[in-house]
C-alpha atoms as a PDB file:
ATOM      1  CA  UNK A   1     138.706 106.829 105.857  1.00  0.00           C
ATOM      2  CA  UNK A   2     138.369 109.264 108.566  1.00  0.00           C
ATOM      3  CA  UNK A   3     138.242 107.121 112.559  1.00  0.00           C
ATOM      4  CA  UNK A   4     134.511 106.900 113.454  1.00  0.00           C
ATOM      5  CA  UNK A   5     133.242 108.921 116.229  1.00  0.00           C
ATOM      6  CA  UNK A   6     131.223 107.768 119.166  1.00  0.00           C
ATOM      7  CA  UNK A   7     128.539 110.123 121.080  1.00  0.00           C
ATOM      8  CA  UNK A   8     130.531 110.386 124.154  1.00  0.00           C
ATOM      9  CA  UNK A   9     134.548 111.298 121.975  1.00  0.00           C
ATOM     10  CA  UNK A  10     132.790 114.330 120.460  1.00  0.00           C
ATOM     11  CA  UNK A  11     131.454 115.217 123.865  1.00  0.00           C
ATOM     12  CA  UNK A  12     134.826 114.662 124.708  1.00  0.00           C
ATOM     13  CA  UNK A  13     136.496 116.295 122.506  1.00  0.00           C
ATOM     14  CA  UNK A  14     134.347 119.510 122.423  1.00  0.00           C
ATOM     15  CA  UNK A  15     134.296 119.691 126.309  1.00  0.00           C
ATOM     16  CA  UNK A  16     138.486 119.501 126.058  1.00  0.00           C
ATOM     17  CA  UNK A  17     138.656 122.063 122.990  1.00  0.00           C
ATOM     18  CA  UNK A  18     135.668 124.369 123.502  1.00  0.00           C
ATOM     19  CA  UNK A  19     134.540 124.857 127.069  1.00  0.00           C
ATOM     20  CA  UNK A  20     135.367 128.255 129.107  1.00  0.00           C
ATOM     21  CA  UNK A  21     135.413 129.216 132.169  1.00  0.00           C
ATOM     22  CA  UNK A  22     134.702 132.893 131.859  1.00  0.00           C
ATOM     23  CA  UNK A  23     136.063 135.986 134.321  1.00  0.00           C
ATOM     24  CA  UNK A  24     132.888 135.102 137.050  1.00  0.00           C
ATOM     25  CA  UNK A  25     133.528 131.479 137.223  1.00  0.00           C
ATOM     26  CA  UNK A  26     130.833 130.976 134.619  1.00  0.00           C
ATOM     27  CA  UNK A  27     131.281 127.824 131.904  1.00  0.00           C
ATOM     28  CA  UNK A  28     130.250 127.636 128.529  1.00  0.00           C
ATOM     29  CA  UNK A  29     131.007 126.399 124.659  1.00  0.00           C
ATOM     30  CA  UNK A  30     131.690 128.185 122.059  1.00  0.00           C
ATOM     31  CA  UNK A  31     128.869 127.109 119.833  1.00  0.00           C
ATOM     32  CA  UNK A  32     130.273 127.554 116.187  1.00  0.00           C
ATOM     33  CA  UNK A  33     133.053 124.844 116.367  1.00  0.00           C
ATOM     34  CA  UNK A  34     131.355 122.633 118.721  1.00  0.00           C
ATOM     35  CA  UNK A  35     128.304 122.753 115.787  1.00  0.00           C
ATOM     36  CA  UNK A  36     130.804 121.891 112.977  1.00  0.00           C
ATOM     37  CA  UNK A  37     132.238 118.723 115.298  1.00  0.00           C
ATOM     38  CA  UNK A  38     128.761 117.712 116.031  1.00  0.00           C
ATOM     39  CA  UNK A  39     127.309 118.294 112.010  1.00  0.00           C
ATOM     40  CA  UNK A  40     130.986 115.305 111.310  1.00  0.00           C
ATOM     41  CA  UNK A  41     129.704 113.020 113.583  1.00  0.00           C
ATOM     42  CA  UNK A  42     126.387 113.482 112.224  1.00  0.00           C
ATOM     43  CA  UNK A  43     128.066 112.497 108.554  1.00  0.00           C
ATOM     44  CA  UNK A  44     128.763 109.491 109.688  1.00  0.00           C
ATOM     45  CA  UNK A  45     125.175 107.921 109.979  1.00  0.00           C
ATOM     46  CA  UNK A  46     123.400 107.794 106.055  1.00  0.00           C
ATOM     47  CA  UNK A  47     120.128 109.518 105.987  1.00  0.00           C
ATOM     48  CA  UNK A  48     117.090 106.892 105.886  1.00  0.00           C
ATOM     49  CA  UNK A  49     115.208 107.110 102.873  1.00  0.00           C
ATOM     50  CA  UNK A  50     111.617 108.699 102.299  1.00  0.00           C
ATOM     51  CA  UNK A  51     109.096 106.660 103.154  1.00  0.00           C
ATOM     52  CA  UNK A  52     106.336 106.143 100.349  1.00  0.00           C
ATOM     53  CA  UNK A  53     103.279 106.872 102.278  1.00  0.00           C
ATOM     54  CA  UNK A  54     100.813 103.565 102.142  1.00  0.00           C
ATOM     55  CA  UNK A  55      97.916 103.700  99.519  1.00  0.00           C
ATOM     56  CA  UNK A  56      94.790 105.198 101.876  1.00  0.00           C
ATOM     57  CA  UNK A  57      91.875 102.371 102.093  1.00  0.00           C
ATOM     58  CA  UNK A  58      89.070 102.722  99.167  1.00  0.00           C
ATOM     59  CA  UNK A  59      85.785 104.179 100.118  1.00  0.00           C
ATOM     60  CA  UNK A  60      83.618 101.400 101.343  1.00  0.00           C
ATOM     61  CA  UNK A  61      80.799 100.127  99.538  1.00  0.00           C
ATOM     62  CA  UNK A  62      77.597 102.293  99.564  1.00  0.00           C
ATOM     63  CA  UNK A  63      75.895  99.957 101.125  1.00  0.00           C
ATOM     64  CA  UNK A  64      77.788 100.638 104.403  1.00  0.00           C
ATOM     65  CA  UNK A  65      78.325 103.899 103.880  1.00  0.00           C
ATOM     66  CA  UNK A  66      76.663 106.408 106.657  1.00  0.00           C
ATOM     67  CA  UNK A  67      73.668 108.989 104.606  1.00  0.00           C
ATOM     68  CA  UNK A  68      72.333 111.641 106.987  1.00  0.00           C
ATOM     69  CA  UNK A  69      68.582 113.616 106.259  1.00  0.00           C
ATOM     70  CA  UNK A  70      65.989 112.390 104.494  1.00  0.00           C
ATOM     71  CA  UNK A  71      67.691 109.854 102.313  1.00  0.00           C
ATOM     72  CA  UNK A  72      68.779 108.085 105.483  1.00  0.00           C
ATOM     73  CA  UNK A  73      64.972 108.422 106.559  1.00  0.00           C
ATOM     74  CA  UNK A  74      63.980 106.929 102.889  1.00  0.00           C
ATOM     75  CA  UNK A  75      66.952 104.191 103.265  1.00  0.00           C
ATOM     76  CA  UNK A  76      65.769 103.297 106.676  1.00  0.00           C
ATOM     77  CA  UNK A  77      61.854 103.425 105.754  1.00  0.00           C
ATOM     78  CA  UNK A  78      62.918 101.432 102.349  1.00  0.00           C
ATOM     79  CA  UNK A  79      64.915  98.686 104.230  1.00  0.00           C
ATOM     80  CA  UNK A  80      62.414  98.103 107.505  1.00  0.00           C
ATOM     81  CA  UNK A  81      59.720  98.066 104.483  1.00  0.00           C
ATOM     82  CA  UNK A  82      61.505  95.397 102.919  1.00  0.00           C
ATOM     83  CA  UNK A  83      62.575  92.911 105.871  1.00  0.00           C
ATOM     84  CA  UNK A  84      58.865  93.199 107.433  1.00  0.00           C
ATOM     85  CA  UNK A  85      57.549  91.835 103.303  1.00  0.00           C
ATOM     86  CA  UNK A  86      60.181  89.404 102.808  1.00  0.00           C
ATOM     87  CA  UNK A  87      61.722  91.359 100.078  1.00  0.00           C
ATOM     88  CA  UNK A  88      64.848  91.798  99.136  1.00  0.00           C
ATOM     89  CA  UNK A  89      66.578  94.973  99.004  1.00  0.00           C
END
């Protein structure tokens, strides 16, 4: 079993390996080899599985469901109707 790697050894290591200092006093990586250390440490940690996504909530009843136009005018007419008889709807 290959040692583990923490975050800051494969900064480490990539900083002692990789880094430059180029002909203007500029640094930098090279990126290829630095990617492959960083893709092993990534290895280490198992991928988390996919997530089933929850059932959505059922349409509510019609009851409480919102009409717009005229049958909301005829469901608002119809239930006002009914309260002011004593009737249920």
């Amino acid at each position: 079993m290959p040692p583990i790697l923490t975050a800051e050894h494969v900064v480490r290591r990539i900083a002692a390996k990789y880094a430059y200092v180029d002909d203007r006093g500029g640094v930098g990586i090279r990126l290829e080899p630095a990617a492959a250390i960083v893709r092993q440490y990534g290895e280490q940690f198992p991928r988390p599985r996919e997530r089933r996504q929850a059932p959505r909530a059922s349409k509510p009843p019609k009851s409480d469901r919102r009409c717009s136009g005229k049958s909301a005018e005829r469901a608002l007419f119809l239930n006002l109707g009914a309260k002011s008889l004593n009737i249920r709807a």
